[in-house]
Protein backbone atom coordinates (compact mmCIF):
# COMPACT_ATOMS: atom_id res chain seq x y z
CA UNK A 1 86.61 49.58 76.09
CA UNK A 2 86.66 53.36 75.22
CA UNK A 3 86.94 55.96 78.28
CA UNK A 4 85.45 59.05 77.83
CA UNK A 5 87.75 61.61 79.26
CA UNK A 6 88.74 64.84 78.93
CA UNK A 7 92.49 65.87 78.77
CA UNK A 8 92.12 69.97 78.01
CA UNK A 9 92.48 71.06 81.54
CA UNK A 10 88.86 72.76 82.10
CA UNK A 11 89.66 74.31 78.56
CA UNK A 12 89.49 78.34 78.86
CA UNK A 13 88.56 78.13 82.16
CA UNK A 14 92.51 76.77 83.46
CA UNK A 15 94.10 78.92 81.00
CA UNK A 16 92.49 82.01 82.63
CA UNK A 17 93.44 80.91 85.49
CA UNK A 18 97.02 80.28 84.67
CA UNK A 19 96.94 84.03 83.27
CA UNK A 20 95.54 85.25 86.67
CA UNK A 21 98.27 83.83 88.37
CA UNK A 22 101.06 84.79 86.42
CA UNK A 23 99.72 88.37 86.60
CA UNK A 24 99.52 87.76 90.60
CA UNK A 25 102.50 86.83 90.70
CA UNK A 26 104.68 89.73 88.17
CA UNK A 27 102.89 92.21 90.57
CA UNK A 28 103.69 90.61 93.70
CA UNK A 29 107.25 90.63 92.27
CA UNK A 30 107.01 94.08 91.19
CA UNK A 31 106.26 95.57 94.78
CA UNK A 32 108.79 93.38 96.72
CA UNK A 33 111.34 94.75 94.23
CA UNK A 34 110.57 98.17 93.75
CA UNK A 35 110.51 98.97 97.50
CA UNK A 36 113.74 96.94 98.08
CA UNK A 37 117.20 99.77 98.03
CA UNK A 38 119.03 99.25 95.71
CA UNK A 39 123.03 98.27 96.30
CA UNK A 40 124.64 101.41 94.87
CA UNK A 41 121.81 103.49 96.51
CA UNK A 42 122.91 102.91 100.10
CA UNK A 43 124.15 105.91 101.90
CA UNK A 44 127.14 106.30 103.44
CA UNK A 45 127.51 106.79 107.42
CA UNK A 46 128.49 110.39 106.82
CA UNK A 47 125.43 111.09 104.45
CA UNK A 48 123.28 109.70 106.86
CA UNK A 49 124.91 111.87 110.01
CA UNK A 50 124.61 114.71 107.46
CA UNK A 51 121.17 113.61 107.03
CA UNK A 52 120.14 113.82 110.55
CA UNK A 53 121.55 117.05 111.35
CA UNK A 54 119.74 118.48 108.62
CA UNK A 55 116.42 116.93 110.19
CA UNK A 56 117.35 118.39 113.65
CA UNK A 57 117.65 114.89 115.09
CA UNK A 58 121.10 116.01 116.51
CA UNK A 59 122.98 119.11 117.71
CA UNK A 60 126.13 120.73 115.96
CA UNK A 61 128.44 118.84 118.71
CA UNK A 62 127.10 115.74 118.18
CA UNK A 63 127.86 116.06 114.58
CA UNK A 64 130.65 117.24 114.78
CA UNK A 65 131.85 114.39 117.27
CA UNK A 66 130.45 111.73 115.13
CA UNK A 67 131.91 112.95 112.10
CA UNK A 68 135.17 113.10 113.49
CA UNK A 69 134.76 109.54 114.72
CA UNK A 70 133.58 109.00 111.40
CA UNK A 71 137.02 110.62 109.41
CA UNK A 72 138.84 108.79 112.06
């Protein structure tokens, strides 16, 4: 008996897709990465106390106290 079946996978239409989802996914990739810090990016507690004085978000003797804590 002969079956008549088909073993191309839809033909062009599975490869497309296939490509679809592998673009998908290397831009999914892409923005979960490129928003992620990176390890030698982090900022040390003194750059970020220096960082909020300079935005106002504390006074001169709160830095100052902090930074001393800081120097230990």
């Amino acid at each position: 008996m002969m079956y008549d079946y088909n073993d191309n996978f839809g033909g062009g239409l599975f490869m497309i897709l296939i490509l679809i989802l592998l673009v998908v996914g290397a831009f999914v990739a892409y923005r979960y990465y490129s928003n992620t810090p990176r390890t030698g990016e982090k900022s040390s507690p003194l750059d970020i106390l220096k960082e909020r004085y300079a935005k106002g978000e504390i006074d001169k003797k709160e830095f100052e106290d902090k930074r001393k804590d800081l120097e230990g």
